[in-house]
Protein backbone atom coordinates (compact mmCIF):
# COMPACT_ATOMS: atom_id res chain seq x y z
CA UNK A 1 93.84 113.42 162.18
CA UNK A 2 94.20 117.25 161.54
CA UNK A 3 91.49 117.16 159.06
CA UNK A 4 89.33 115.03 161.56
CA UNK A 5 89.39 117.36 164.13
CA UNK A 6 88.64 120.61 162.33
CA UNK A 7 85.68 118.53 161.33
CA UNK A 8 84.70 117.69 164.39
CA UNK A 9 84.94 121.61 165.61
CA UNK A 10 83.39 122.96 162.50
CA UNK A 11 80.41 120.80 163.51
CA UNK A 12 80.29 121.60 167.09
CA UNK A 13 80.44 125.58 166.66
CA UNK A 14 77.80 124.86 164.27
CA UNK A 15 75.84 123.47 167.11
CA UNK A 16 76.69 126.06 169.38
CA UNK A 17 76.00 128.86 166.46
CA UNK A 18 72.35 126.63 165.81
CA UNK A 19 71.85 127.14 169.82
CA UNK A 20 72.60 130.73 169.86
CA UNK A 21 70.20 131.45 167.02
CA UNK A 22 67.64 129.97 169.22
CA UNK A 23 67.98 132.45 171.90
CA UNK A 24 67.72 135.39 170.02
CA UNK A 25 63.52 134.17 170.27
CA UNK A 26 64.14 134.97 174.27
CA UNK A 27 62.00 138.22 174.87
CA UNK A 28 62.97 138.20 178.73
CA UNK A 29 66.51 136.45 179.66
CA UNK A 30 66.55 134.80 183.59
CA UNK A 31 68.99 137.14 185.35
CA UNK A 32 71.55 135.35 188.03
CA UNK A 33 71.90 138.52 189.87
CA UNK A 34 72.49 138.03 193.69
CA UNK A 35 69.06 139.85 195.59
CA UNK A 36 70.15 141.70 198.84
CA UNK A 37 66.24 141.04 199.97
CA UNK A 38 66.90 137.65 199.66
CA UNK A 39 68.95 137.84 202.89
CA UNK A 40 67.09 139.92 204.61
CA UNK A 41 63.78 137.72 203.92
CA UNK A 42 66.01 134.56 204.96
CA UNK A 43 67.26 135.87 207.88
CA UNK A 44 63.78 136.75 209.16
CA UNK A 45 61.86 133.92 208.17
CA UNK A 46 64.37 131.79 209.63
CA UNK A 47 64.46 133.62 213.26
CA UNK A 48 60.30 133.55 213.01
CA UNK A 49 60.90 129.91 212.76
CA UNK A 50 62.71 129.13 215.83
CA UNK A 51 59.70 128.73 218.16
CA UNK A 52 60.67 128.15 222.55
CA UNK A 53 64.22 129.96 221.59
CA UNK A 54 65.17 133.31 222.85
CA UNK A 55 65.19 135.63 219.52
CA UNK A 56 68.62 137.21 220.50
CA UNK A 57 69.76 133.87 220.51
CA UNK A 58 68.17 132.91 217.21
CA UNK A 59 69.35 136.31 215.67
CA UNK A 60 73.15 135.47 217.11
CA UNK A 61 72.80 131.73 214.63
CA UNK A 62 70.55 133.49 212.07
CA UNK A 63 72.36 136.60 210.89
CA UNK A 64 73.10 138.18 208.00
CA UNK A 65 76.79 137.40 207.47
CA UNK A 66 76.09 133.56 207.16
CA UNK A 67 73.07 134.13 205.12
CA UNK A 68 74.79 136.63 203.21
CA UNK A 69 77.16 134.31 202.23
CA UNK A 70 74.61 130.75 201.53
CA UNK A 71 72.78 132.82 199.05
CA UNK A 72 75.89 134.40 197.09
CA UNK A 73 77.03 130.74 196.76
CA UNK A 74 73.74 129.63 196.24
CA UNK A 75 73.28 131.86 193.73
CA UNK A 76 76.67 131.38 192.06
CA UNK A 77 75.83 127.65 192.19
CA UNK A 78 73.05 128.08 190.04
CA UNK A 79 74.63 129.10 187.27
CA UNK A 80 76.42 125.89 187.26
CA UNK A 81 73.66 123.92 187.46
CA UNK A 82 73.37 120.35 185.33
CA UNK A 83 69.79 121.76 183.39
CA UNK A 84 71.54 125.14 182.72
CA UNK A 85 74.37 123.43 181.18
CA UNK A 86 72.33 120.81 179.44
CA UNK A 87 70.38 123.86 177.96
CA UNK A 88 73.29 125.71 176.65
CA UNK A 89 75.78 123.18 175.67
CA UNK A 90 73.81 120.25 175.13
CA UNK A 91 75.14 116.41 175.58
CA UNK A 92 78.11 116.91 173.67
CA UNK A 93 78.86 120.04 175.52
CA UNK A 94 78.61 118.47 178.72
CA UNK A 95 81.04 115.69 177.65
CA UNK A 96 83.53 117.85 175.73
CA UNK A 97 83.52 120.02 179.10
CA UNK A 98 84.29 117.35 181.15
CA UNK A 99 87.17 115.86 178.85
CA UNK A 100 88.26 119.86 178.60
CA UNK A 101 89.09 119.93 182.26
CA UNK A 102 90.12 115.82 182.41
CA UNK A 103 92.88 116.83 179.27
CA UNK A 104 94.07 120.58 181.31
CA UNK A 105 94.39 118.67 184.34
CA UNK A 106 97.05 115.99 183.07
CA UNK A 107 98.84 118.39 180.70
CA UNK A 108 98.90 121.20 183.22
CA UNK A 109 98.16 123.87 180.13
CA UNK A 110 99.10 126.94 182.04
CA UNK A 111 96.62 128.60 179.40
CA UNK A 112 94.12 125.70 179.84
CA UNK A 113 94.57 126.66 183.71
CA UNK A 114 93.84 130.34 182.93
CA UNK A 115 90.93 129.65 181.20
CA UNK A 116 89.43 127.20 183.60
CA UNK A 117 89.58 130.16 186.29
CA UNK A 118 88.26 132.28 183.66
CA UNK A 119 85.05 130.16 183.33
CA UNK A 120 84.99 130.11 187.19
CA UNK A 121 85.22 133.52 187.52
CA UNK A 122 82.80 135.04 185.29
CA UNK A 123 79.79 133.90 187.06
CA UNK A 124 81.17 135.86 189.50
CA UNK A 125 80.40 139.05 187.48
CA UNK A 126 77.12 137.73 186.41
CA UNK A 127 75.43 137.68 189.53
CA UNK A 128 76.91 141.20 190.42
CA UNK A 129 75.94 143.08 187.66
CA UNK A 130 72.30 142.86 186.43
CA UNK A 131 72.12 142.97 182.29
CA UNK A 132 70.30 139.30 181.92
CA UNK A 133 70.91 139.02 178.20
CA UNK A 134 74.73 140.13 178.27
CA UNK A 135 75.02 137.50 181.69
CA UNK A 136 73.61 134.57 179.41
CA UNK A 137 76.16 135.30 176.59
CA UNK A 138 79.35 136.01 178.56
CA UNK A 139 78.58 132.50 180.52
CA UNK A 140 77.94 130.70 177.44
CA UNK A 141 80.50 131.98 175.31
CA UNK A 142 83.29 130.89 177.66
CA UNK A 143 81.96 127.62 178.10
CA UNK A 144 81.25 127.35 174.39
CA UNK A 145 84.94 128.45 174.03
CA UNK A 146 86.45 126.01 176.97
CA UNK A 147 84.85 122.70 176.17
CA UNK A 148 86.67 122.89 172.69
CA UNK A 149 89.67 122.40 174.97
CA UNK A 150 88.42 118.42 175.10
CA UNK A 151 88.30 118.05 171.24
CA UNK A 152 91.54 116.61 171.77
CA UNK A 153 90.87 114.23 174.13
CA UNK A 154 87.83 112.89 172.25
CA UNK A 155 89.79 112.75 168.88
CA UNK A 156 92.03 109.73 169.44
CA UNK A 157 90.55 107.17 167.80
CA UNK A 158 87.84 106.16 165.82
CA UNK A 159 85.80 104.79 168.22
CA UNK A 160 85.91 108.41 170.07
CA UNK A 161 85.13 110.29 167.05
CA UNK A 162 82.21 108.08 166.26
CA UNK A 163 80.16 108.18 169.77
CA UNK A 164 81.28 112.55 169.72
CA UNK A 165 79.64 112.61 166.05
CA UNK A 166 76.77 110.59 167.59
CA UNK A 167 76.69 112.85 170.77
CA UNK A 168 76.74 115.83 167.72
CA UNK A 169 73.88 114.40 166.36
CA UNK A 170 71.80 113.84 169.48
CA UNK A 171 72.79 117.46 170.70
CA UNK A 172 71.23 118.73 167.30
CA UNK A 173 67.87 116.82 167.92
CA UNK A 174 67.87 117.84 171.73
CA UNK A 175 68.31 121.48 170.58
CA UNK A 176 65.25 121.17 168.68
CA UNK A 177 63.02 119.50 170.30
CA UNK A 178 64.60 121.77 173.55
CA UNK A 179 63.69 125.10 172.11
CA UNK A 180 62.13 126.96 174.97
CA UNK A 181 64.81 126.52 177.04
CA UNK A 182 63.26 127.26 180.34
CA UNK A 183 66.12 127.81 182.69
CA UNK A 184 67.10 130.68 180.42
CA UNK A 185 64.58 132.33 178.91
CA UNK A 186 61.00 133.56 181.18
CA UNK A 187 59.39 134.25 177.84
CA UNK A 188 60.12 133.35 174.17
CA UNK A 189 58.64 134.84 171.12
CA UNK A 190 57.75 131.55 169.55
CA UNK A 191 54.98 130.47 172.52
């Protein structure tokens, strides 16, 4: 079973390797950086909206504390988003992920734990600071590195190994055909 599952993550850092290779195409990265203006703009289309209301009392519902704080979470949000993680870590990414934080959760890894709040926290960072390219690869990285966590989980019998080689091979094929990766990458050299 040892052997089996240094297969399995030769093959899947392969994949991840292939999908890093792709992005060094990207000539302009999508930065997740939060946008003061953004809150500002909000805040003002919003009270221009409220038609028959006094504008104090629009302001008072409309301010810039509880816009403030929808667009930093909408904006962390988005770097959780299903396309964004379909783009980076591909099917079997997305399933390894999931069976990452289903095998943490029952054996209460306090490392596990630390790198869960890790991967929650570095987003954080991204959308404070504004360097696009290093933002992609810090996010990716730790989620490359944290859905290994669910090798285990998906290495317990045949039948699992079989549909995660499967989900390997798909993930290869989606890569490829997947190459401009749009929620990453405004412009690629290969267009």
């Amino acid at each position: 079973m040892a052997r089996t599952k240094f297969v399995l993550i030769l093959l899947i850092v392969l994949i991840y390797a292939f999908r890093l290779w792709q992005t060094t195409g990207c000539k302009q990265f999508i930065d997740y950086s939060f946008i003061p203006l953004s809150v500002k703009i909000n805040v003002e289309s919003q009270t221009a909206t409220d038609t028959g209301i006094n504008r104090t009392v629009a302001r008072f519902f409309h301010n810039k504390v509880s816009v403030g704080i929808y667009e930093s979470s909408k904006t962390y949000l988005s770097t959780f988003s299903p396309k964004l993680l379909f783009e980076t870590l591909g099917p079997v990414g997305v399933v390894l992920l999931i069976f990452g934080i289903y095998e943490i959760s029952q054996k209460k890894s306090f490392l596990g734990v630390i790198h869960f709040l890790g991967v929650l926290t570095i987003p954080l960072f991204a959308i404070i600071f504004s360097f696009p390219k290093l933002e992609f690869y810090v996010l990716t990285l730790s989620r490359y590195s944290f859905s290994l966590w669910g090798i285990n989980k998906a290495a317990k019998s045949t039948l699992h190994v079989s549909i995660l080689l499967a989900l390997v091979y798909l993930t290869f094929w989606y890569f490829i055909f997947n190459w401009q990766m749009k929620s990453v990458c405004n412009n690629i050299f290969f267009n």
